[in-house]
PDB file of N, CA and C in Angstrom:
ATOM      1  N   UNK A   1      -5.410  -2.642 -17.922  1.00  0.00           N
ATOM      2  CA  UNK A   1      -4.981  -1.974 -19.120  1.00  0.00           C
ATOM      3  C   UNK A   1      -3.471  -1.953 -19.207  1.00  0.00           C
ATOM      4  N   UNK A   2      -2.839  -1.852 -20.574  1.00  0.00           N
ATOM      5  CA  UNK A   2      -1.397  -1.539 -20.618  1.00  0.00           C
ATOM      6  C   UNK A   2      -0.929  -0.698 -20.248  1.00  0.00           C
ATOM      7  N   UNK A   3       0.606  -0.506 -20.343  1.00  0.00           N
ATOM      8  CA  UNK A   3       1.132   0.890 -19.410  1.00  0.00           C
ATOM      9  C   UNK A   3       1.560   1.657 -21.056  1.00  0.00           C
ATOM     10  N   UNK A   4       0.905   1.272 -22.448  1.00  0.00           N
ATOM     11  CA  UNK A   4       1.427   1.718 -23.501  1.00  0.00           C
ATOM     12  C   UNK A   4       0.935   3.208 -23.229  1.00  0.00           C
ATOM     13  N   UNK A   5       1.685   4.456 -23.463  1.00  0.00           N
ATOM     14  CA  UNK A   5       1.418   5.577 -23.841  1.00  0.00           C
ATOM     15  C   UNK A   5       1.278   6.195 -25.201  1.00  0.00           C
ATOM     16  N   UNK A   6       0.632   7.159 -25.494  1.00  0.00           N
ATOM     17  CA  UNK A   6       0.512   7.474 -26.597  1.00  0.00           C
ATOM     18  C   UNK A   6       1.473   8.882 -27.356  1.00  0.00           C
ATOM     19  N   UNK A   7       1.951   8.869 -28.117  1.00  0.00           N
ATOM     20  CA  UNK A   7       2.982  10.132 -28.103  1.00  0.00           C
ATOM     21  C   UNK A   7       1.800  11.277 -28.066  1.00  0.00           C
ATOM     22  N   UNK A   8       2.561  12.466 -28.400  1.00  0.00           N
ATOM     23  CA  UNK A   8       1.417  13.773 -28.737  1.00  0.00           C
ATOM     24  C   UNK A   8       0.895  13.872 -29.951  1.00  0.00           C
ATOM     25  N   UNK A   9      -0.406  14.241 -29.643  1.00  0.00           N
ATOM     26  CA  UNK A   9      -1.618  14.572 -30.837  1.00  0.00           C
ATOM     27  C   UNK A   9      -1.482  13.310 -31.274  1.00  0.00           C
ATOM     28  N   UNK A  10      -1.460  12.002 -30.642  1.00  0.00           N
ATOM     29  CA  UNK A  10      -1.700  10.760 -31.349  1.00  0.00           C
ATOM     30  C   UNK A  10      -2.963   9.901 -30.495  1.00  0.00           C
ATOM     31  N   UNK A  11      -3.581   9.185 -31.467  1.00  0.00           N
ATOM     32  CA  UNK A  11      -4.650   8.367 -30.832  1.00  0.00           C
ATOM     33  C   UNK A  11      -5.012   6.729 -31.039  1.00  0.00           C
ATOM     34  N   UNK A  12      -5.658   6.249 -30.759  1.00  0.00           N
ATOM     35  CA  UNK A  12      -6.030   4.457 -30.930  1.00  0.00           C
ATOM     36  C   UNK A  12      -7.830   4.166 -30.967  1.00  0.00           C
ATOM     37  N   UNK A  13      -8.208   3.986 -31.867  1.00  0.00           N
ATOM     38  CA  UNK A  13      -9.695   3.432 -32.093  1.00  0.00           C
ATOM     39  C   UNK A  13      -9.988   1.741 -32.361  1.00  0.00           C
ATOM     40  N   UNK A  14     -10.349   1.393 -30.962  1.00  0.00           N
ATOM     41  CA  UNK A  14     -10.587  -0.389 -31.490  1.00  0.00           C
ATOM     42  C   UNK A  14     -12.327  -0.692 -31.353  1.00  0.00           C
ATOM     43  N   UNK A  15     -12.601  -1.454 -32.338  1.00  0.00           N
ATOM     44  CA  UNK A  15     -13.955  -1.916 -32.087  1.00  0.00           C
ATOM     45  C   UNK A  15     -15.008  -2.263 -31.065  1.00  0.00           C
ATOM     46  N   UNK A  16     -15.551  -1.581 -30.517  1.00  0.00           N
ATOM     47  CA  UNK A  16     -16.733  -1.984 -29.640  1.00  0.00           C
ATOM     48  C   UNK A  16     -17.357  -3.409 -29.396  1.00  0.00           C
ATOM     49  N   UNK A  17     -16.635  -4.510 -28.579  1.00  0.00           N
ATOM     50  CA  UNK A  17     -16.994  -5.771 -28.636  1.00  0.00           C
ATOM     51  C   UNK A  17     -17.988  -5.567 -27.863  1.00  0.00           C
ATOM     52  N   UNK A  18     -18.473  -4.717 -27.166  1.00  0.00           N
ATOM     53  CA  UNK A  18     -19.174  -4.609 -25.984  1.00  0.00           C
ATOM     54  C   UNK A  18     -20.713  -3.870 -26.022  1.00  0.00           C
ATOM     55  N   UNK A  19     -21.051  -3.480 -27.430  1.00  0.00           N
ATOM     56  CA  UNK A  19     -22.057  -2.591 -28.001  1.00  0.00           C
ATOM     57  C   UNK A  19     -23.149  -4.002 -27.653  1.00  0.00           C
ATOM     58  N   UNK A  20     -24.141  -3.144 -27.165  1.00  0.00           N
ATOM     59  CA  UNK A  20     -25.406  -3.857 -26.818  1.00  0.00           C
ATOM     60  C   UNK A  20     -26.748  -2.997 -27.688  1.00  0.00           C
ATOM     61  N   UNK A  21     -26.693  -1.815 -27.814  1.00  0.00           N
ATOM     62  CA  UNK A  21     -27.365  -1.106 -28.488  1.00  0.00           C
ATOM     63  C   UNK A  21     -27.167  -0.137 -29.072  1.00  0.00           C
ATOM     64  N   UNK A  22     -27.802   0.545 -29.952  1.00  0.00           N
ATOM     65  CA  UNK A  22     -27.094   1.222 -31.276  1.00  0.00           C
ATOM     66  C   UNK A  22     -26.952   2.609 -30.395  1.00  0.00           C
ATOM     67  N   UNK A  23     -26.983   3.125 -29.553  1.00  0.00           N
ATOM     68  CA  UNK A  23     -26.783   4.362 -28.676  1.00  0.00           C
ATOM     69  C   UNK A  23     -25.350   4.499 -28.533  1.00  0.00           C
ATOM     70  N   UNK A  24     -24.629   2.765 -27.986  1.00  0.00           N
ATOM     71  CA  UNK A  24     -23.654   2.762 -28.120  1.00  0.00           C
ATOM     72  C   UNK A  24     -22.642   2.940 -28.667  1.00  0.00           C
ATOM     73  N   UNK A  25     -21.444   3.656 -28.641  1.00  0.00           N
ATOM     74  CA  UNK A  25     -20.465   3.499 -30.106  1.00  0.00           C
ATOM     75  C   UNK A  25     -19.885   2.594 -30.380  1.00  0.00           C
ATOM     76  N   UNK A  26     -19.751   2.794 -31.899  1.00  0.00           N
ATOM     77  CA  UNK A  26     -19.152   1.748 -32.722  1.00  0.00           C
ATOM     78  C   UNK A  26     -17.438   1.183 -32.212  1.00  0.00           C
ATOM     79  N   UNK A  27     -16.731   1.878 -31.813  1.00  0.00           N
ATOM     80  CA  UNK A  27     -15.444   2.107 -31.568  1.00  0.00           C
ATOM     81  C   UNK A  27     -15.143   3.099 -30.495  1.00  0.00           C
ATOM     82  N   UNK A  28     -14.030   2.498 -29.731  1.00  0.00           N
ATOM     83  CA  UNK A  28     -13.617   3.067 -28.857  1.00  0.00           C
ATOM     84  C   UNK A  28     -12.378   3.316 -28.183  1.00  0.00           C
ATOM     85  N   UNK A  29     -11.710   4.041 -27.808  1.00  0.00           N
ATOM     86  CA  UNK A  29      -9.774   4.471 -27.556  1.00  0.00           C
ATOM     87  C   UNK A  29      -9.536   5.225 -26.578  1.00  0.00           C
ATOM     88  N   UNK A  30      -8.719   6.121 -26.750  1.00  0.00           N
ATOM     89  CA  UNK A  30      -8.003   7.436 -26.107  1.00  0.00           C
ATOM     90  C   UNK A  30      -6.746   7.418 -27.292  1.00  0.00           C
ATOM     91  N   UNK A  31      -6.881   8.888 -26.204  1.00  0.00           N
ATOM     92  CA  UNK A  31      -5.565  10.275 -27.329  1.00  0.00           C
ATOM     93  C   UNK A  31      -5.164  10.938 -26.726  1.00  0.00           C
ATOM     94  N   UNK A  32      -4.039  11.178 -26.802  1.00  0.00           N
ATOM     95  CA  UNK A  32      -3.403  12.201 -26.043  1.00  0.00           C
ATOM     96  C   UNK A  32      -3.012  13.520 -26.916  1.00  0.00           C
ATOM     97  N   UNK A  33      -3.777  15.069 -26.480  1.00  0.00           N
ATOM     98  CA  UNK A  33      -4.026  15.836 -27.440  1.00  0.00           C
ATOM     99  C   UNK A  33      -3.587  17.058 -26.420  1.00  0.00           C
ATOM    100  N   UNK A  34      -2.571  17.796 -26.658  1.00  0.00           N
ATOM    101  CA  UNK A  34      -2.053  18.732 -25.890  1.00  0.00           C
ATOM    102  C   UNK A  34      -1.597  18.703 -24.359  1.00  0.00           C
ATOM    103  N   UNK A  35      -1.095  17.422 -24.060  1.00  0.00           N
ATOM    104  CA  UNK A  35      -0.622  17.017 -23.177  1.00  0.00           C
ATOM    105  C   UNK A  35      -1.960  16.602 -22.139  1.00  0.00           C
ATOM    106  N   UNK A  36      -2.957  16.546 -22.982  1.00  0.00           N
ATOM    107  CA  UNK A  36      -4.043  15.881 -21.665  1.00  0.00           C
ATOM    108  C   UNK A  36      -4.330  14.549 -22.534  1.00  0.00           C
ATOM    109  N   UNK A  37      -4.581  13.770 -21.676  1.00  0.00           N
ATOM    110  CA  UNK A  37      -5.409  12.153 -22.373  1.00  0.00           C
ATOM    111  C   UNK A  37      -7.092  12.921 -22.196  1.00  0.00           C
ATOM    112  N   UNK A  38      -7.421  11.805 -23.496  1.00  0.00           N
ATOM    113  CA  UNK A  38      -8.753  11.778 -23.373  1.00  0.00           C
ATOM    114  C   UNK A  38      -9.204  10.223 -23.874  1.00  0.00           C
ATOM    115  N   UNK A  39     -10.635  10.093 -23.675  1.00  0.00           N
ATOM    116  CA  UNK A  39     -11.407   8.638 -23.891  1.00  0.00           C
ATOM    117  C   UNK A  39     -11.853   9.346 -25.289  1.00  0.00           C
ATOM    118  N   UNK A  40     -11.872   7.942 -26.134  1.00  0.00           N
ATOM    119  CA  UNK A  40     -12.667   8.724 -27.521  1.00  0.00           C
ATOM    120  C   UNK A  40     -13.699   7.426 -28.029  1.00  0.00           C
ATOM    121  N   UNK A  41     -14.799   8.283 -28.394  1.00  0.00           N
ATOM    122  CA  UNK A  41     -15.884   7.631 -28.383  1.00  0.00           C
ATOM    123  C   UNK A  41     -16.364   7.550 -30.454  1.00  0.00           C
ATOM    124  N   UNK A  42     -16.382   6.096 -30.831  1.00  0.00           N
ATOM    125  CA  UNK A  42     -17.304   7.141 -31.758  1.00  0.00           C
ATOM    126  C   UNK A  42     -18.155   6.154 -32.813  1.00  0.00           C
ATOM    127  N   UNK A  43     -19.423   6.525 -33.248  1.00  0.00           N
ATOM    128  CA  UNK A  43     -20.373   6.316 -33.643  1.00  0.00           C
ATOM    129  C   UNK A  43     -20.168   5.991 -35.484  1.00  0.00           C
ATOM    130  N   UNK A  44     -20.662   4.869 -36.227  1.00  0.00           N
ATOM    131  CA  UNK A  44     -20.257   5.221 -37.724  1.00  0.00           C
ATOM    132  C   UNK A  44     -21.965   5.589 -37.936  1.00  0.00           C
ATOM    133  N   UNK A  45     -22.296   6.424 -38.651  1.00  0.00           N
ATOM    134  CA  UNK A  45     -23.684   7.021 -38.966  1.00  0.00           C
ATOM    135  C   UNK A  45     -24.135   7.294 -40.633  1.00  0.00           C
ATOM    136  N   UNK A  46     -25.105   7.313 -41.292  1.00  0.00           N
ATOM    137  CA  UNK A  46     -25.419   7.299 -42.631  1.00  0.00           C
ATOM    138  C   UNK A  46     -25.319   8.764 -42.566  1.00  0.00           C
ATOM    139  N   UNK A  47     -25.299   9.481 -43.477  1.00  0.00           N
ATOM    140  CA  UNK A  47     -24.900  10.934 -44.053  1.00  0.00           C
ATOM    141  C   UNK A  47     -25.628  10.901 -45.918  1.00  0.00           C
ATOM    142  N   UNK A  48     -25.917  12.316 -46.055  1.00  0.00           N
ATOM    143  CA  UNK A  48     -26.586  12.317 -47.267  1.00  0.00           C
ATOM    144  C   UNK A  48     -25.294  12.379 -48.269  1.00  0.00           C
ATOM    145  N   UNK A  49     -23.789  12.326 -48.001  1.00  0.00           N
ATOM    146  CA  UNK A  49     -22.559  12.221 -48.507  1.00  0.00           C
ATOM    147  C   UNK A  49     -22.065  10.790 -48.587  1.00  0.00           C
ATOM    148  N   UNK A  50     -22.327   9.726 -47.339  1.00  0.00           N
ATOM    149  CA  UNK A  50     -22.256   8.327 -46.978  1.00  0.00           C
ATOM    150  C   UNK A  50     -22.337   8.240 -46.212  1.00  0.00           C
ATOM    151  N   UNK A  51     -21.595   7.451 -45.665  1.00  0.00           N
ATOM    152  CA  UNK A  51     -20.788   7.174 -43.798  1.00  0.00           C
ATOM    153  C   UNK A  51     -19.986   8.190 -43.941  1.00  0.00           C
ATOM    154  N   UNK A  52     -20.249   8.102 -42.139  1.00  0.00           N
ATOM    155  CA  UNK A  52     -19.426   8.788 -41.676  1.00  0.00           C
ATOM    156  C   UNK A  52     -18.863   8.792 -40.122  1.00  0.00           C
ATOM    157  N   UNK A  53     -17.932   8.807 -39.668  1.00  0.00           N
ATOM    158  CA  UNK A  53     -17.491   8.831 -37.800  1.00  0.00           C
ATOM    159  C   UNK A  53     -18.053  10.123 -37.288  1.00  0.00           C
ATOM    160  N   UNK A  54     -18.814   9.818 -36.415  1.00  0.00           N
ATOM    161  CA  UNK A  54     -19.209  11.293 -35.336  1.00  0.00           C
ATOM    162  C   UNK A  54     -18.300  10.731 -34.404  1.00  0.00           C
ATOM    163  N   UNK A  55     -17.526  11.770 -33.521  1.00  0.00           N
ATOM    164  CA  UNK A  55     -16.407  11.530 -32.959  1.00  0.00           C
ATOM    165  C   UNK A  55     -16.911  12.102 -31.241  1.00  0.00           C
ATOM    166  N   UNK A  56     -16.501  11.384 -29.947  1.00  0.00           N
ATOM    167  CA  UNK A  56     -16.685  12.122 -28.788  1.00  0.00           C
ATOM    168  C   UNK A  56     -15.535  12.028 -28.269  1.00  0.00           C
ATOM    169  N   UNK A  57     -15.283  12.994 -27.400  1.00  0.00           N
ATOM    170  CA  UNK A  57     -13.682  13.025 -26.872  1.00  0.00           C
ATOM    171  C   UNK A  57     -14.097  13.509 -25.601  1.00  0.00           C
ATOM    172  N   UNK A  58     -13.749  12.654 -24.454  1.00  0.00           N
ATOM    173  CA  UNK A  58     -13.969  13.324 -23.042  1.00  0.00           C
ATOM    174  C   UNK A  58     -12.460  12.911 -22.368  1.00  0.00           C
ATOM    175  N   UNK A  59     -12.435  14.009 -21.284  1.00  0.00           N
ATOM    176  CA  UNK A  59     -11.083  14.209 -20.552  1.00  0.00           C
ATOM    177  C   UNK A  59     -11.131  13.065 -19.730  1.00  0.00           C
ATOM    178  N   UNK A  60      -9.995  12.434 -19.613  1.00  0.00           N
ATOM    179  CA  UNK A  60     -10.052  10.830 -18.610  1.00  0.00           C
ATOM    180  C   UNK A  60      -9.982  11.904 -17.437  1.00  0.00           C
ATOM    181  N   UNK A  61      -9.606  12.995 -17.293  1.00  0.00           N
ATOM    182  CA  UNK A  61      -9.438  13.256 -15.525  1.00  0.00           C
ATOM    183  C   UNK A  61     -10.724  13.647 -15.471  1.00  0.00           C
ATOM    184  N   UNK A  62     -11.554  14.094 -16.205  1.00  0.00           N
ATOM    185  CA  UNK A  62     -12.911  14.770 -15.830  1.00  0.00           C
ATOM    186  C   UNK A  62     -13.979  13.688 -15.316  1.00  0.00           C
ATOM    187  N   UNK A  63     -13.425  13.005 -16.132  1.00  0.00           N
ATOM    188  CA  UNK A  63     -14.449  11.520 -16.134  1.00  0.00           C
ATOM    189  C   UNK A  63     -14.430  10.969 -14.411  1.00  0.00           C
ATOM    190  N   UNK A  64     -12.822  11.117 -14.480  1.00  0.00           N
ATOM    191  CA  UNK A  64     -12.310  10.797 -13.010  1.00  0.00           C
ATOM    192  C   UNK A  64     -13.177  11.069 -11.728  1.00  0.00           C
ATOM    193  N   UNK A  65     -13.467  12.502 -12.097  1.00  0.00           N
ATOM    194  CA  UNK A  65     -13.593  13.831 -11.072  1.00  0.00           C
ATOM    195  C   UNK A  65     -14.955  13.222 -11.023  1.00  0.00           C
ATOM    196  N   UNK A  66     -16.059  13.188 -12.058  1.00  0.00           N
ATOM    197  CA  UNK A  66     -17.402  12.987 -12.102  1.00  0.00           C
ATOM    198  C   UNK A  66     -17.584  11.817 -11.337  1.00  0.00           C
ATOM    199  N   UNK A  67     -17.096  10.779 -11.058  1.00  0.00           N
ATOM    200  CA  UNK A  67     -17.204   9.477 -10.301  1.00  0.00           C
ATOM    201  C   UNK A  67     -16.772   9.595  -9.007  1.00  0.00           C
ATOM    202  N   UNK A  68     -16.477  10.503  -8.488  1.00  0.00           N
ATOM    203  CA  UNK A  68     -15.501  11.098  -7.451  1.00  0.00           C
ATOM    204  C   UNK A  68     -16.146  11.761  -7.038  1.00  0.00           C
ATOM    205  N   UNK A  69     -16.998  12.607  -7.445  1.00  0.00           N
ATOM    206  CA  UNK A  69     -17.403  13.515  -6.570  1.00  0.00           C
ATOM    207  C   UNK A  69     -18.761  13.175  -5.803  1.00  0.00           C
ATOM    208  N   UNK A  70     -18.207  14.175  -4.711  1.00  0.00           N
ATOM    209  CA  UNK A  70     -19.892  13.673  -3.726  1.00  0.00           C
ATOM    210  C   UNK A  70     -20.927  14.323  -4.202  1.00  0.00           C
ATOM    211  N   UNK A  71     -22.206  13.431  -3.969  1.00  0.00           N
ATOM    212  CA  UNK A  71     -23.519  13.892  -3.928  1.00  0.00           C
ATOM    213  C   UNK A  71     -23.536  15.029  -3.989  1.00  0.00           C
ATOM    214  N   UNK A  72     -24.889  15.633  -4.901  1.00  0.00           N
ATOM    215  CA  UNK A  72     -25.144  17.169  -4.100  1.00  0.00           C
ATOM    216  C   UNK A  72     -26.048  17.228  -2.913  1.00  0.00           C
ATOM    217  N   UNK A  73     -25.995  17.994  -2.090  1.00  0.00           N
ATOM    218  CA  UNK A  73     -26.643  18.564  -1.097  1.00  0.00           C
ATOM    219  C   UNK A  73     -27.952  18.954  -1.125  1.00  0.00           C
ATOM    220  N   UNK A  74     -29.252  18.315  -0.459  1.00  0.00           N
ATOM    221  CA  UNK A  74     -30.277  18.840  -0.712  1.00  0.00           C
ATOM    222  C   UNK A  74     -30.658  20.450   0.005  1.00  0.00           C
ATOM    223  N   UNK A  75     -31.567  21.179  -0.383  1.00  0.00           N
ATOM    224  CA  UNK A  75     -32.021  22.395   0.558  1.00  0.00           C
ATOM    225  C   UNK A  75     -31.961  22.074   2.335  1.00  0.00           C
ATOM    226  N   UNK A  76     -32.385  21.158   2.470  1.00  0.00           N
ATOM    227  CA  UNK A  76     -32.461  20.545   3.999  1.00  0.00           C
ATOM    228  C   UNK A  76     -31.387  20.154   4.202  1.00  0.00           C
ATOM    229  N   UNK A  77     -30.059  20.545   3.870  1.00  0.00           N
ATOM    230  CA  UNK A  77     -29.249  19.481   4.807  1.00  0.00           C
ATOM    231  C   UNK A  77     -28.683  20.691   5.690  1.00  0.00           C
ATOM    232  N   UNK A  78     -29.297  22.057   5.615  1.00  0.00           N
ATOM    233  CA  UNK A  78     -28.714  22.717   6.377  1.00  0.00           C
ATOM    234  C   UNK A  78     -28.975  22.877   8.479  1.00  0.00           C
ATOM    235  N   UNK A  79     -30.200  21.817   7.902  1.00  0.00           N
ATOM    236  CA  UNK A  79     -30.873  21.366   9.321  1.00  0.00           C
ATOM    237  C   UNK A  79     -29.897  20.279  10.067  1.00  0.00           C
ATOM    238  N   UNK A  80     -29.521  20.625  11.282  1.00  0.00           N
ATOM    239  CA  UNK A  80     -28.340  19.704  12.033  1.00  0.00           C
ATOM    240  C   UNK A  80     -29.040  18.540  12.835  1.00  0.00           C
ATOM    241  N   UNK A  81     -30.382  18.049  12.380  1.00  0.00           N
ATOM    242  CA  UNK A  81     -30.943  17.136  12.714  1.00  0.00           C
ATOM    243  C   UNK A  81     -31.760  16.414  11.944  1.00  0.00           C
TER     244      UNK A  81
END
């Protein structure tokens, strides 16, 4: 990835070359929104108004943390054998 940063409360949405199924979103970026980055996700969907973007925004450090972290612990692991 580039080392481009994004100023504050600003963001980037590029097309999903990578969508395999409609679960997937349409478009995809990051934003930097109160001094945290986030990944932004988002879907174009029919509406009884038209289209419309449903939008997801997850924290890149959380995302981080979730891939990072260890296993949980079953009831038994308190057995030392």
């Amino acid at each position: 990835m580039s080392d481009f940063k994004h100023k504050p409360e600003t963001g980037s949405l590029f097309k999903n070359d990578k969508r395999d199924k409609d679960t997937q979103p349409n478009a995809k970026g990051q934003c930097l929104i109160g001094g945290v980055e986030y990944w932004i996700s988002a879907w174009t969907n029919d509406g009884p108004k038209g289209k419309y973007q449903q939008l997801k925004f997850e924290r890149k450090d959380a995302k981080q943390e979730r891939y990072n972290a260890p296993a949980k612990a079953d009831a038994d692991d308190d057995c030392p054998f």
